[in-house]
Each structure stands twice: as C-alpha cells, then as structure tokens.
PDB file of N, CA and C in Angstrom:
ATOM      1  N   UNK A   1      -4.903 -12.870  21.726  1.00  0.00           N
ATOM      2  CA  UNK A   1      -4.268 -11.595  22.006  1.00  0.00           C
ATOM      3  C   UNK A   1      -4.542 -10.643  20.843  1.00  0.00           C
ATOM      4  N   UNK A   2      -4.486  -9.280  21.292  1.00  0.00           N
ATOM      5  CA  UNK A   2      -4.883  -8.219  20.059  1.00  0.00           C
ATOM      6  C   UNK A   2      -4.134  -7.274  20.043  1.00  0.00           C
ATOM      7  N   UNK A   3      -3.814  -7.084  19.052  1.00  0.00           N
ATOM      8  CA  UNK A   3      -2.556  -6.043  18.960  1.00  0.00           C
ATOM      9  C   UNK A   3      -3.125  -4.722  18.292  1.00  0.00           C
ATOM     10  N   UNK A   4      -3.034  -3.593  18.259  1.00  0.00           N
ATOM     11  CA  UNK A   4      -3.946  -1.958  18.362  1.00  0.00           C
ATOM     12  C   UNK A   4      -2.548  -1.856  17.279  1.00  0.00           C
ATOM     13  N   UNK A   5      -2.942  -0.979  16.065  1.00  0.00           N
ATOM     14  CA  UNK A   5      -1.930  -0.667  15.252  1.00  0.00           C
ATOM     15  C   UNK A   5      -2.569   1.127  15.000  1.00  0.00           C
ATOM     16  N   UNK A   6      -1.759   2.146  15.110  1.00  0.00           N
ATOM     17  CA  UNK A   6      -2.526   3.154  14.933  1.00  0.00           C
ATOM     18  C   UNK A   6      -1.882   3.338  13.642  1.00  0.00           C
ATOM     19  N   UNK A   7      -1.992   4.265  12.592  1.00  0.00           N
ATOM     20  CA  UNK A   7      -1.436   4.760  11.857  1.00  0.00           C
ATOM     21  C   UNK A   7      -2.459   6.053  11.032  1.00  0.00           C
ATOM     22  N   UNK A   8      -1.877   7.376  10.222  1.00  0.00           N
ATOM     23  CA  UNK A   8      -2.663   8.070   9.572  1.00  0.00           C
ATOM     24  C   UNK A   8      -2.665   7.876   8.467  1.00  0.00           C
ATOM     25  N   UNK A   9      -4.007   8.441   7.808  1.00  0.00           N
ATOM     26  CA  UNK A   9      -3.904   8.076   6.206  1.00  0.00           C
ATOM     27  C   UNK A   9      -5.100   9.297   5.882  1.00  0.00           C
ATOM     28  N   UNK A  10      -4.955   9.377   4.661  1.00  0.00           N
ATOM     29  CA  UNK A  10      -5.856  11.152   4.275  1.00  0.00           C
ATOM     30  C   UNK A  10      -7.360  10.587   4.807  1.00  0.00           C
ATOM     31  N   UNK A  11      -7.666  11.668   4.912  1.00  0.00           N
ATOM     32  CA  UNK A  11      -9.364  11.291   4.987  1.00  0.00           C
ATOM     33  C   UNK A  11     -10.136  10.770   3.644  1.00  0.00           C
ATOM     34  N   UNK A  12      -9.567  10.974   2.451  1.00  0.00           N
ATOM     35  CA  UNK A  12     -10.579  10.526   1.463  1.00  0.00           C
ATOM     36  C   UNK A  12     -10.276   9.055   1.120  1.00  0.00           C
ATOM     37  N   UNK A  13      -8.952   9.020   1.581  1.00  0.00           N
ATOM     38  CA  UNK A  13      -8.672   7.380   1.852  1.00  0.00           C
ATOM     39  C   UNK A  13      -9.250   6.608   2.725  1.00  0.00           C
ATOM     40  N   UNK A  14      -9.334   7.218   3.671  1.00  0.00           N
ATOM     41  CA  UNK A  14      -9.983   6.241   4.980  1.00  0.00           C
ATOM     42  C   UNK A  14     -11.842   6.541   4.695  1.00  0.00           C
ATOM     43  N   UNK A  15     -12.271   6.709   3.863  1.00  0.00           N
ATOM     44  CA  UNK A  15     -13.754   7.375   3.759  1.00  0.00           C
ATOM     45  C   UNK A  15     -13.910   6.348   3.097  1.00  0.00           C
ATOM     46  N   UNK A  16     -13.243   6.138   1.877  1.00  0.00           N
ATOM     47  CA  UNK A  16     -13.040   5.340   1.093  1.00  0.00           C
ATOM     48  C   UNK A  16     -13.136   3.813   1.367  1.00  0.00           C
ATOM     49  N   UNK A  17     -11.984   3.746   1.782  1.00  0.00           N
ATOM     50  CA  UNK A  17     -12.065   2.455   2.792  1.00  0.00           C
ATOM     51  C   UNK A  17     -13.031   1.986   3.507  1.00  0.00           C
ATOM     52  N   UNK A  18     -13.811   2.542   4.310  1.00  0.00           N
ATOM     53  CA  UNK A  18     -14.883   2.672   5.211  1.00  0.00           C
ATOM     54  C   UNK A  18     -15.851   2.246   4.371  1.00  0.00           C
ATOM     55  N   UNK A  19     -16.227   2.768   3.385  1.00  0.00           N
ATOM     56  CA  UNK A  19     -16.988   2.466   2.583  1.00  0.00           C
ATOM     57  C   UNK A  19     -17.332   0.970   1.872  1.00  0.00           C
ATOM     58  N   UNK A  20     -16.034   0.747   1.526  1.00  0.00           N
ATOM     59  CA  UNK A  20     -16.193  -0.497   0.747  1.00  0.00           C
ATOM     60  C   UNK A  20     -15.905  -1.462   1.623  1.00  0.00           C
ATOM     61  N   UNK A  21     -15.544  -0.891   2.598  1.00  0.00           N
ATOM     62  CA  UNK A  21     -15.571  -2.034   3.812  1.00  0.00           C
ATOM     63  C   UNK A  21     -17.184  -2.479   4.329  1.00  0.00           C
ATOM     64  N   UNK A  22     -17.811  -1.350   4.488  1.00  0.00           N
ATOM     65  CA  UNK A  22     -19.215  -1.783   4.709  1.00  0.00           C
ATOM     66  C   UNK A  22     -20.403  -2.100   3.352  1.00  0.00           C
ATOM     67  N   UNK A  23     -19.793  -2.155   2.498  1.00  0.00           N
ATOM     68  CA  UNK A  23     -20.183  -2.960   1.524  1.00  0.00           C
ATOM     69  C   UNK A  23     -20.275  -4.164   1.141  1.00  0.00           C
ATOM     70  N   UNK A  24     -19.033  -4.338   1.834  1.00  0.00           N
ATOM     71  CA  UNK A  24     -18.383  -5.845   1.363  1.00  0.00           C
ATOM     72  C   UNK A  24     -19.060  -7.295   3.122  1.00  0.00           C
ATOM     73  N   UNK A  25     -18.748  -6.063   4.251  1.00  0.00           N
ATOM     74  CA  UNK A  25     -18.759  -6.747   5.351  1.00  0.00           C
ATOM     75  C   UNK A  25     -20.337  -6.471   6.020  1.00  0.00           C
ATOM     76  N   UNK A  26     -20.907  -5.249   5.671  1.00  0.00           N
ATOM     77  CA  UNK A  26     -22.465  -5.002   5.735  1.00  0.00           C
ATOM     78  C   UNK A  26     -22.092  -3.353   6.566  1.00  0.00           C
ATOM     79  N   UNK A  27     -22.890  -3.279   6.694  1.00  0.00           N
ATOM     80  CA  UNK A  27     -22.915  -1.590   7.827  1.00  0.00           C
ATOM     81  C   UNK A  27     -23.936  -2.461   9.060  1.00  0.00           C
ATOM     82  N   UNK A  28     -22.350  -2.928   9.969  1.00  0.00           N
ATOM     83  CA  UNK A  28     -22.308  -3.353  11.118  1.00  0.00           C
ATOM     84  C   UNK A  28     -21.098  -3.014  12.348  1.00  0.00           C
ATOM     85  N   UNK A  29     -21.221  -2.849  13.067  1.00  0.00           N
ATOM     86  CA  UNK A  29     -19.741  -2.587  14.008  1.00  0.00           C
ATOM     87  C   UNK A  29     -18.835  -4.073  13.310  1.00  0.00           C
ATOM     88  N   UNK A  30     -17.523  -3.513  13.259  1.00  0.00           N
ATOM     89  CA  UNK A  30     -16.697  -4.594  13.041  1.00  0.00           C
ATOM     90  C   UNK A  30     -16.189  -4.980  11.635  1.00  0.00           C
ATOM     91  N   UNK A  31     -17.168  -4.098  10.518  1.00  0.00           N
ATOM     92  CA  UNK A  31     -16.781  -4.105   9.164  1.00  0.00           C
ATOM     93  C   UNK A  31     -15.573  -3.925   8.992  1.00  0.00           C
ATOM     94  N   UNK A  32     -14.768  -2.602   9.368  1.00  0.00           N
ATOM     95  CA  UNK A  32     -13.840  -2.165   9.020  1.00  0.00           C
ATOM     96  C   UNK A  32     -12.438  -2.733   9.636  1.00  0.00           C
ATOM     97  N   UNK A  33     -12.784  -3.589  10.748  1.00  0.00           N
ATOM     98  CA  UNK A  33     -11.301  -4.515  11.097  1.00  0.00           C
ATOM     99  C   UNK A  33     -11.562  -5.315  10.571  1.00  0.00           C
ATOM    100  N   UNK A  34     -12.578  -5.910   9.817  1.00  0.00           N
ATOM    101  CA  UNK A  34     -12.508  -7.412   8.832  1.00  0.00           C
ATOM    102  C   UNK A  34     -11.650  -7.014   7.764  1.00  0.00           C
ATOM    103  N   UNK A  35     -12.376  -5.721   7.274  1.00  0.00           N
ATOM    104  CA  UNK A  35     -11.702  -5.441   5.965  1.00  0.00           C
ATOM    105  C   UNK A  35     -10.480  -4.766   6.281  1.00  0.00           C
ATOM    106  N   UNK A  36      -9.787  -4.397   7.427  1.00  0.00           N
ATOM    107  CA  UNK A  36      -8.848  -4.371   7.112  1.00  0.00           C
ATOM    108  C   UNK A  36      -7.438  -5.690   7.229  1.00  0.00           C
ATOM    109  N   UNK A  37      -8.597  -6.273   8.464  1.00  0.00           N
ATOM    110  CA  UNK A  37      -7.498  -8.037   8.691  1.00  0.00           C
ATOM    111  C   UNK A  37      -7.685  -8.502   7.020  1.00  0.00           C
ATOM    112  N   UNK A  38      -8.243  -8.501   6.973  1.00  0.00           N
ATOM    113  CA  UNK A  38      -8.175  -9.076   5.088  1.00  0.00           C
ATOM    114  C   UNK A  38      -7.029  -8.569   4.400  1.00  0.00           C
ATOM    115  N   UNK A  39      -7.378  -7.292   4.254  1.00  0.00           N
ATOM    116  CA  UNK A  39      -6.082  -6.206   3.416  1.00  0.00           C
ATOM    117  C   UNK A  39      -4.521  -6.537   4.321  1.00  0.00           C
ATOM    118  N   UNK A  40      -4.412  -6.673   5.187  1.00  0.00           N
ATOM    119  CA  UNK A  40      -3.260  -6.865   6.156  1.00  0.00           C
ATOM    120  C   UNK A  40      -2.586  -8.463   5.458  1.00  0.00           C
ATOM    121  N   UNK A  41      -3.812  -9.539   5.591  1.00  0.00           N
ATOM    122  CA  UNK A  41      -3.631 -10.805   4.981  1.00  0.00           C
ATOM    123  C   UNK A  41      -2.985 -10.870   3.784  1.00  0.00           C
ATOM    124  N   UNK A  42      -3.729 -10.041   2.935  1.00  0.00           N
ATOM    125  CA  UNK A  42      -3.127 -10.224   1.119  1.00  0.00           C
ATOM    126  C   UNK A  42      -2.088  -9.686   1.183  1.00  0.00           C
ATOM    127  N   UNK A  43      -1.406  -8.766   2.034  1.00  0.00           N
ATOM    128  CA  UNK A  43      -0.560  -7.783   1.519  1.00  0.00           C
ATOM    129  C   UNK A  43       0.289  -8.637   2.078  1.00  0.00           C
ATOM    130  N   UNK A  44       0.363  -9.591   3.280  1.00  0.00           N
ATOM    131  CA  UNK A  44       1.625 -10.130   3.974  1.00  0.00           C
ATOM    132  C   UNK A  44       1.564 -11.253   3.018  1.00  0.00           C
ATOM    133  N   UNK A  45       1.034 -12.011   2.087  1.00  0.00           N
ATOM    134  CA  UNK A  45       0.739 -13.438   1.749  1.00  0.00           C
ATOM    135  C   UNK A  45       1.363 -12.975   0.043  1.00  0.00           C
ATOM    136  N   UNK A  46       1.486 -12.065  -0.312  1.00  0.00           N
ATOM    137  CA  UNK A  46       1.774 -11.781  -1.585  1.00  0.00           C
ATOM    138  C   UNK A  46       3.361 -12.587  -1.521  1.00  0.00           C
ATOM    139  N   UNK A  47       3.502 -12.531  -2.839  1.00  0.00           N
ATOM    140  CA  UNK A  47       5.176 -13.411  -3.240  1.00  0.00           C
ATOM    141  C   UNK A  47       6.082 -12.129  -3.755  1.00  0.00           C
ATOM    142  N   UNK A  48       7.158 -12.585  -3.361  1.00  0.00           N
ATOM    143  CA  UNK A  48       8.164 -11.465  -3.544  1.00  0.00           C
ATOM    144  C   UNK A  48       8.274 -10.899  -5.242  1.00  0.00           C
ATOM    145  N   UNK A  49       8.836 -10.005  -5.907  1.00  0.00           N
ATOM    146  CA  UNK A  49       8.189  -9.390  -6.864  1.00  0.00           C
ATOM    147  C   UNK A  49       9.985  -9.904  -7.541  1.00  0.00           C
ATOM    148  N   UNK A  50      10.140 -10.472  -8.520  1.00  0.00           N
ATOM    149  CA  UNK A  50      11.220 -10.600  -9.081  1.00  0.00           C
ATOM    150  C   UNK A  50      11.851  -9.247 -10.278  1.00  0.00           C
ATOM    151  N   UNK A  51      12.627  -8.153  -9.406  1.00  0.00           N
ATOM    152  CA  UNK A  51      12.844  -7.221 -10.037  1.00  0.00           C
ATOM    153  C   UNK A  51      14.012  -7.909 -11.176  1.00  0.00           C
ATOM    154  N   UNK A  52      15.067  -8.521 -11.190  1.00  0.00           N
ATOM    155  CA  UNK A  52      15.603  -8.695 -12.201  1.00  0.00           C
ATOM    156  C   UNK A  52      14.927  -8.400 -13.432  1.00  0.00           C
ATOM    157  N   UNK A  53      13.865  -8.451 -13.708  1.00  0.00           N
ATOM    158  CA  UNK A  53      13.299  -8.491 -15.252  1.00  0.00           C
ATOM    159  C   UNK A  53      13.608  -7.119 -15.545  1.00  0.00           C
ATOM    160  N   UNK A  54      13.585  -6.015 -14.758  1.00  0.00           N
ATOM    161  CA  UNK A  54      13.586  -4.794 -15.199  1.00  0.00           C
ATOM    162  C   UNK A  54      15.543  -4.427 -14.893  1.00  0.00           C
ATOM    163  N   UNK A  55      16.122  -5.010 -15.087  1.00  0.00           N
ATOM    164  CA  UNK A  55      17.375  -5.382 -15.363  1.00  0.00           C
ATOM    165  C   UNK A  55      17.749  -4.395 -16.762  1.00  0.00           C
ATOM    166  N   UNK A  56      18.564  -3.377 -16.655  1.00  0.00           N
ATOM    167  CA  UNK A  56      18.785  -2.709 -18.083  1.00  0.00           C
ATOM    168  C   UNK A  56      17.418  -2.064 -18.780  1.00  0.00           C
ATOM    169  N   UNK A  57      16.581  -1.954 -18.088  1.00  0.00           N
ATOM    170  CA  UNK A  57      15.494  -0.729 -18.645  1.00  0.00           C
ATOM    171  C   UNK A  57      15.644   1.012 -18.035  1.00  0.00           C
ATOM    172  N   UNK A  58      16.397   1.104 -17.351  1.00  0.00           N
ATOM    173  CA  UNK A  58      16.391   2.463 -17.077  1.00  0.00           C
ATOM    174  C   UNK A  58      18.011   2.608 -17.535  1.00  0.00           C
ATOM    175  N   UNK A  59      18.136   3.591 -18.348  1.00  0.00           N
ATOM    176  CA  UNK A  59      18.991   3.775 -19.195  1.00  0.00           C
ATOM    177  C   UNK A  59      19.668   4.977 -18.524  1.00  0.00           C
ATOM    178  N   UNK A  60      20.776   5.296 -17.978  1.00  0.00           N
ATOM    179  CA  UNK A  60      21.283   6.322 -16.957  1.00  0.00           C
ATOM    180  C   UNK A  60      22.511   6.299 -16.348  1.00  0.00           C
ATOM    181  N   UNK A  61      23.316   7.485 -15.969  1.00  0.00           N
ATOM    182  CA  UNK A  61      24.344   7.906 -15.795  1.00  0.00           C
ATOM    183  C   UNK A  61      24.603   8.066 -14.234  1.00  0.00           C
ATOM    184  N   UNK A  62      23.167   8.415 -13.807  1.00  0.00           N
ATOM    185  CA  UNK A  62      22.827   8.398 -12.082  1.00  0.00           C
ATOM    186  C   UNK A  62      22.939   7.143 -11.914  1.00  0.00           C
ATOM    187  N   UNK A  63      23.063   7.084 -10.270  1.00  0.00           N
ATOM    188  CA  UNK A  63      23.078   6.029  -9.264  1.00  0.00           C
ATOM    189  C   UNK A  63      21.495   5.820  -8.939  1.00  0.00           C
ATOM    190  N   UNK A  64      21.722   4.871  -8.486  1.00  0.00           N
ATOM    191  CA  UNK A  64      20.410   4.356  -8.145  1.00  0.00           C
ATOM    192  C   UNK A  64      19.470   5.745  -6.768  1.00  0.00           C
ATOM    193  N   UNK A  65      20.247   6.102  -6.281  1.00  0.00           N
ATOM    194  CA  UNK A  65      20.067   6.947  -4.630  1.00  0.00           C
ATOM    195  C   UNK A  65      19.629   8.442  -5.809  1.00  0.00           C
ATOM    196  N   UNK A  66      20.710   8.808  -6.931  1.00  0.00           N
ATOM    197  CA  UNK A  66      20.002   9.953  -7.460  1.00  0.00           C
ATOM    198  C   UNK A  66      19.113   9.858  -8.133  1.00  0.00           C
ATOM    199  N   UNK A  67      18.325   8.587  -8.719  1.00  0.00           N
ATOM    200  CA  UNK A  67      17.202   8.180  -9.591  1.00  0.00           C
ATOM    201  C   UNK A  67      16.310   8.864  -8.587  1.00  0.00           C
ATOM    202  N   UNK A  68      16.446   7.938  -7.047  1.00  0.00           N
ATOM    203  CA  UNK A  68      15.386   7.941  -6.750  1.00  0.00           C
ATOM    204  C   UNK A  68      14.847   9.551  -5.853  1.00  0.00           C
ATOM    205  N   UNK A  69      16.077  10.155  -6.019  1.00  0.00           N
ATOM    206  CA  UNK A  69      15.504  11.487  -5.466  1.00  0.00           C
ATOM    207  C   UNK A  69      14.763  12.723  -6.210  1.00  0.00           C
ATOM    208  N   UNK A  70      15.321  11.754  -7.774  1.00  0.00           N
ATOM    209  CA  UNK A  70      14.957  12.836  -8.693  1.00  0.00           C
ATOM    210  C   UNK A  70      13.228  12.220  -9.076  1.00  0.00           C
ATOM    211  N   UNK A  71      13.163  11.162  -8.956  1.00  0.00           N
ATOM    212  CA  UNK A  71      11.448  10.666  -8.821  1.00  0.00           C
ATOM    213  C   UNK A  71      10.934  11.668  -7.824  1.00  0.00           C
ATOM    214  N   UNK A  72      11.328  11.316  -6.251  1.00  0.00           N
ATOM    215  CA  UNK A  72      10.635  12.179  -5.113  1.00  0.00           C
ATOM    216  C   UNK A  72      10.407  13.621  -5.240  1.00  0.00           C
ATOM    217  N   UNK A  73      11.186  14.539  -6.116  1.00  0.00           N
ATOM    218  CA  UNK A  73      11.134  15.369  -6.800  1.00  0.00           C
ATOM    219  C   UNK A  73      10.289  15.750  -7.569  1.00  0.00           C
ATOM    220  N   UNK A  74      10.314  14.436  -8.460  1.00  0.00           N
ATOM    221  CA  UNK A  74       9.373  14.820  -9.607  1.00  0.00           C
ATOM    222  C   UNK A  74      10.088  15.606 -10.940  1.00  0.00           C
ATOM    223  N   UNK A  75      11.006  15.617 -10.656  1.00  0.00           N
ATOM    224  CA  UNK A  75      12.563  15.914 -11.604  1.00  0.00           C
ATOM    225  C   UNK A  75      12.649  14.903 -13.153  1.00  0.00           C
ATOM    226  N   UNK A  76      13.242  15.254 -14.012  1.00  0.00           N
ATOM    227  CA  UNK A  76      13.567  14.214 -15.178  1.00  0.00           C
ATOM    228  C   UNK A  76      14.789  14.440 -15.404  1.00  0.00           C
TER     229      UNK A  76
END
C-alpha cells in the first residue's frame, strides 16, 4: 500500500533536495522518493533528545509560553 503525503516547502529547499537526491540515487525517475523514504526513516528512527541537561540554563523571569513568543519574534 502507498500512502501520497503532500506538503510545501520553499523552492530553494526543494531544488536543493532534488539535487542531492539525484546525486546520491543517480538522475533517474524515483531518486527523489528514495531520498526522501530515507530522510522520513532517520527522522522517525532518531532517539528522543534528553532535554533535562539544559535544566537551569536559561536564566528568566518569563514563562516558558513568553520565552517562546519572544524567540518567534525575534525579541530579547
């Protein structure tokens, strides 16, 4: 069974991609779903990231919800 995933991404990303996809897989039909079933693979197979370590490095008066709006911002 095959499952169709659409999603957007900039063009210099997906050019990009394209690229080293047919580098890696040849400049053939089919490069670019190898390389991306690959990228799909590593990214689901990775191990969970143990944030505790960064435990007491951000030094702050904000909540966690205003940290992160003032990142999306681009705020200090």
């Amino acid at each position: 069974m095959v499952e169709v995933i659409k999603a957007e991404v900039s063009e210099a990303l997906a050019k990009r991609f394209r690229k080293r996809a047919m580098e890696i897989y040849g400049y053939k039909k089919g490069a670019v779903k190898m390389a991306l079933e690959e990228a799909m693979k590593r990214f689901i197979s990775q191990s969970r990231v143990d944030w505790s370590v960064l435990r007491g490095c951000v030094k702050s008066d904000s909540t966690s919800v205003e940290l992160q709006h003032r990142v999306w911002k681009g705020t200090d």
